[in-house]
Protein backbone atom coordinates (compact mmCIF):
# COMPACT_ATOMS: atom_id res chain seq x y z
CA UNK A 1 87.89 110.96 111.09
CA UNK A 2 87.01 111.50 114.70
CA UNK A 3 82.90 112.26 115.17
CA UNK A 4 83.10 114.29 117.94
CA UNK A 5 86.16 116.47 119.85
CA UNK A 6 85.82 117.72 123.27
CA UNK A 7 88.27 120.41 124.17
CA UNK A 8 88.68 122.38 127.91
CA UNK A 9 88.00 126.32 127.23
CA UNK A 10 89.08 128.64 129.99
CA UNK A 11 86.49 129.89 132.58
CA UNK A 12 83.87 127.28 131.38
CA UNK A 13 83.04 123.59 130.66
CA UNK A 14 84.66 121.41 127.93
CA UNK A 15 82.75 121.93 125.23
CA UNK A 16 82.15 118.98 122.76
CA UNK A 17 81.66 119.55 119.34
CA UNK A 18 80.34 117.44 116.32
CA UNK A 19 82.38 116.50 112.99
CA UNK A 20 80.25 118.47 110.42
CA UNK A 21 81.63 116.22 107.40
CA UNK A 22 78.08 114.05 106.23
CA UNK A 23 80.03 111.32 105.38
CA UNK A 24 81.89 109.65 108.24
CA UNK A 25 77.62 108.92 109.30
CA UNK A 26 77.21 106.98 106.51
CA UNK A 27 78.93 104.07 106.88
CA UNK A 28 81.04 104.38 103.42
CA UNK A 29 84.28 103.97 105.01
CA UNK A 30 85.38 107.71 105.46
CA UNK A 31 88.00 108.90 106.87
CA UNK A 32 88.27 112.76 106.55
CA UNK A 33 88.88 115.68 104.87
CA UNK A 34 86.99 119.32 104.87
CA UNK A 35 83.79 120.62 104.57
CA UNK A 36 83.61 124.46 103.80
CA UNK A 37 81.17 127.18 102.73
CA UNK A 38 81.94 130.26 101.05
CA UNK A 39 79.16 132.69 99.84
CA UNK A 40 80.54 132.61 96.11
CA UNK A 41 80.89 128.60 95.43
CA UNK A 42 78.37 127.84 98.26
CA UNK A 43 79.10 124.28 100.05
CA UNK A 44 81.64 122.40 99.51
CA UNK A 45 83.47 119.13 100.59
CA UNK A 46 86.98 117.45 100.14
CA UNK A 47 86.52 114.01 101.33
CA UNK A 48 88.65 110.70 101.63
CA UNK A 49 87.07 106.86 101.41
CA UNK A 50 88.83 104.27 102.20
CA UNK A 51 87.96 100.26 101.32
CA UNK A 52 90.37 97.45 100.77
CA UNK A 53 93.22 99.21 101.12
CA UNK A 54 91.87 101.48 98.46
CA UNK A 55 91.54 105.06 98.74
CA UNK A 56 89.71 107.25 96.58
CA UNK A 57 89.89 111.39 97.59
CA UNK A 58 87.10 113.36 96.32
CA UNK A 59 86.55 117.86 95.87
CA UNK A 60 83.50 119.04 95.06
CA UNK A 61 81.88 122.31 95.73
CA UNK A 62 78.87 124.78 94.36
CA UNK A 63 76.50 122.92 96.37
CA UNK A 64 72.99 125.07 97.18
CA UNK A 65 72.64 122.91 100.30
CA UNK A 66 74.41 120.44 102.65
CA UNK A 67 72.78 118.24 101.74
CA UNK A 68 73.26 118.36 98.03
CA UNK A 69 77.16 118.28 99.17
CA UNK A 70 76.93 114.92 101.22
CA UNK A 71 74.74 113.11 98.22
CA UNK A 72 76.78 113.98 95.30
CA UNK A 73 80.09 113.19 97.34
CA UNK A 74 78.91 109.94 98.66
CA UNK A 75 78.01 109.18 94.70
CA UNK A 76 81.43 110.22 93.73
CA UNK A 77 83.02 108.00 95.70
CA UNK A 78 80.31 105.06 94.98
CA UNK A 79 81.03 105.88 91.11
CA UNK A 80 84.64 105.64 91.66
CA UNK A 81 84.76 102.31 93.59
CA UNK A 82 82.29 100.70 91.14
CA UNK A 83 83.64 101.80 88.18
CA UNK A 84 87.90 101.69 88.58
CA UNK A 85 89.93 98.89 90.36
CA UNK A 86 93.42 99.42 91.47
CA UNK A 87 96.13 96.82 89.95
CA UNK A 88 99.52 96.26 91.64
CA UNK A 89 102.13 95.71 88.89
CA UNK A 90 105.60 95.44 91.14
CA UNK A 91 106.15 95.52 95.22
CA UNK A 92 108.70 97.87 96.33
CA UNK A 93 112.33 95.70 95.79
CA UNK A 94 110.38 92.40 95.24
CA UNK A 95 110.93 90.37 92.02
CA UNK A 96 108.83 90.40 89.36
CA UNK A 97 110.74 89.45 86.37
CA UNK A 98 113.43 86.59 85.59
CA UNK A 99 116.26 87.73 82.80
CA UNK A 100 118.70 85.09 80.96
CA UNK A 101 122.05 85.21 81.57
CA UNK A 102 124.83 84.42 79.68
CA UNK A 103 128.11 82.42 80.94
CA UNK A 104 126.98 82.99 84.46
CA UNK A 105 126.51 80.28 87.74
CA UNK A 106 122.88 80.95 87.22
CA UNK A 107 120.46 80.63 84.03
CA UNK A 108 118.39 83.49 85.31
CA UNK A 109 118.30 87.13 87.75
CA UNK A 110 115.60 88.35 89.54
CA UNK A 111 114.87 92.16 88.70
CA UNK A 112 112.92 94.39 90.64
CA UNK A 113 112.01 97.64 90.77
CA UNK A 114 112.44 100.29 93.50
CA UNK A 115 109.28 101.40 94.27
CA UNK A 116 105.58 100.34 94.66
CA UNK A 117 103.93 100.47 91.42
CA UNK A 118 100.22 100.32 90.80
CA UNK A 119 97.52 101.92 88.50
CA UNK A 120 94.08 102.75 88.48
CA UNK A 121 92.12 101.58 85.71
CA UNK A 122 88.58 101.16 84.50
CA UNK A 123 87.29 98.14 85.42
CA UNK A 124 86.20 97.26 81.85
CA UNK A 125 89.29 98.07 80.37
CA UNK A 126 92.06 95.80 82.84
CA UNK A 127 93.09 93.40 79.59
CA UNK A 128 94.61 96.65 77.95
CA UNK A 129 97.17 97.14 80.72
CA UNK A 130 100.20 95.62 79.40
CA UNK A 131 103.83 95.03 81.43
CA UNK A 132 106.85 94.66 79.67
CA UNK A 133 110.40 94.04 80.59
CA UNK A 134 113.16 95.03 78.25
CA UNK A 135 116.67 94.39 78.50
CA UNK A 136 119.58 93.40 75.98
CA UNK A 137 120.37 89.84 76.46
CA UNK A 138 120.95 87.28 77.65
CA UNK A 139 122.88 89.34 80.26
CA UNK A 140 126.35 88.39 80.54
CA UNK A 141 127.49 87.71 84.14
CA UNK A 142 129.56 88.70 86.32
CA UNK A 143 126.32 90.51 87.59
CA UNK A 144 125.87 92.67 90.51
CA UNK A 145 123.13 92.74 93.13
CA UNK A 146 121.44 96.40 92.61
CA UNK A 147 123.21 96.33 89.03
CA UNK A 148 120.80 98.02 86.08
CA UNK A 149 119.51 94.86 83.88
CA UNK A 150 116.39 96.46 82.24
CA UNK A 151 113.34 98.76 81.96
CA UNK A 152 109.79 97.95 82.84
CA UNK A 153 107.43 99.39 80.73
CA UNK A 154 103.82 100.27 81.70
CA UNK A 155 101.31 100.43 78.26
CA UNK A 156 97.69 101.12 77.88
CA UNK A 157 96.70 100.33 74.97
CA UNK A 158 99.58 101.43 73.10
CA UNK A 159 100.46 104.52 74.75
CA UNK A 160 103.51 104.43 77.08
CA UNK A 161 102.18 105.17 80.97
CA UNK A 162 105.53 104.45 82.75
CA UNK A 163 108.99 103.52 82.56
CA UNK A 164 111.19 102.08 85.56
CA UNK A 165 114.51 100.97 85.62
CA UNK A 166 115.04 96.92 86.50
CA UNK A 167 118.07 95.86 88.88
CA UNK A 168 119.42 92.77 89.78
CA UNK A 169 118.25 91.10 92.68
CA UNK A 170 121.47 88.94 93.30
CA UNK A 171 124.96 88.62 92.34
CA UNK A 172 125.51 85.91 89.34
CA UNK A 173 129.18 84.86 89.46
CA UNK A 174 130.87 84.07 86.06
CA UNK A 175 131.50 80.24 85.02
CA UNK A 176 134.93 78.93 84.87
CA UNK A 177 137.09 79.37 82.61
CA UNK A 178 136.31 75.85 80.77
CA UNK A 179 132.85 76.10 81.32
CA UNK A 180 132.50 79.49 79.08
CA UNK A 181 134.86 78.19 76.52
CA UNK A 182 132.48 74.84 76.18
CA UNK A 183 129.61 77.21 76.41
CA UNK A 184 130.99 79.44 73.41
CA UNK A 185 131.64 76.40 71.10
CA UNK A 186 128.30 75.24 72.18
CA UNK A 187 127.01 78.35 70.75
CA UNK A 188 128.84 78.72 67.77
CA UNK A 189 127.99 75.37 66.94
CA UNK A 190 124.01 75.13 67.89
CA UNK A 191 123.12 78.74 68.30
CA UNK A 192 122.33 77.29 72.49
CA UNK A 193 122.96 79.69 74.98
């Protein structure tokens, strides 16, 4: 992303040279990639954008001019930014979902997930992203922190985009003796858990 590079060259004076990608002039929030030329596809440019925290990464090539290359990248990236937003579904070992328990110390567990997740959608089309959490419950304790409790499932529209397995953010210790045998009456009586 750096405009300009001066380097020492032996038996002369540094010599500074200018960044030949178009876009880092314009202000867009580049950061990089390649330009190139090659006498079948003509110019091209690989170039990264970054706003927000958002980075979009576009290739293009065949253009008959430079030119050409830094417009119709610029507009790819424009297009992109306009058109698609970026939603964070779970933070890396954060917790995003709350499970029932059964004869435990607590009602509920935290689950999480072990990595970042996000997707890309268009911006038009965010209300058909859909998050659920399955498990088989209530979950009966003793549960372990780290312990498998679930599956997150990632759905647009009704097609299946990802699965990740949910784990227990804490330990839930087990009731007392007693208190799971009023708990299990309770139950058989009411249908309460």
């Amino acid at each position: 992303k750096e405009k300009e590079f001066t380097w020492d060259r032996t038996g002369g004076d540094p010599i500074t040279q200018g960044n030949r990608n178009p876009l880092l002039y314009k202000n867009i929030g580049a950061d990089g990639i390649k330009t190139g030329y090659l006498a079948v596809e003509k110019y091209s440019l690989a170039s990264s954008v970054t706003r927000n925290g958002r980075r979009l990464i576009a290739v293009a090539s065949g253009f008959n001019t430079k030119k050409d290359r830094s417009r119709e990248s610029a507009k790819l990236h424009i297009w992109g930014f306009s058109n698609f937003d970026t939603v964070e579904i779970a933070q890396k070992e954060k917790p995003i979902v709350e499970l029932e328990t059964w004869l435990g110390k607590q009602k509920k567990v935290s689950g999480y997930i072990k990595e970042d997740l996000y997707k890309t959608i268009k911006k038009a089309r965010k209300r058909d992203l859909k998050v659920i959490a399955e498990y088989i419950g209530p979950l009966e304790a003793p549960i372990k922190k780290n312990q498998e409790i679930g599956i997150l499932k990632v759905f647009f529209k009704n097609e299946l985009l990802d699965e990740h397995k949910i784990y227990a953010h804490s330990n839930v210790k087990k009731i007392n003796l007693f208190s799971r045998l009023i708990k299990s009456i309770n139950y058989l009586i009411w249908g309460d858990v």
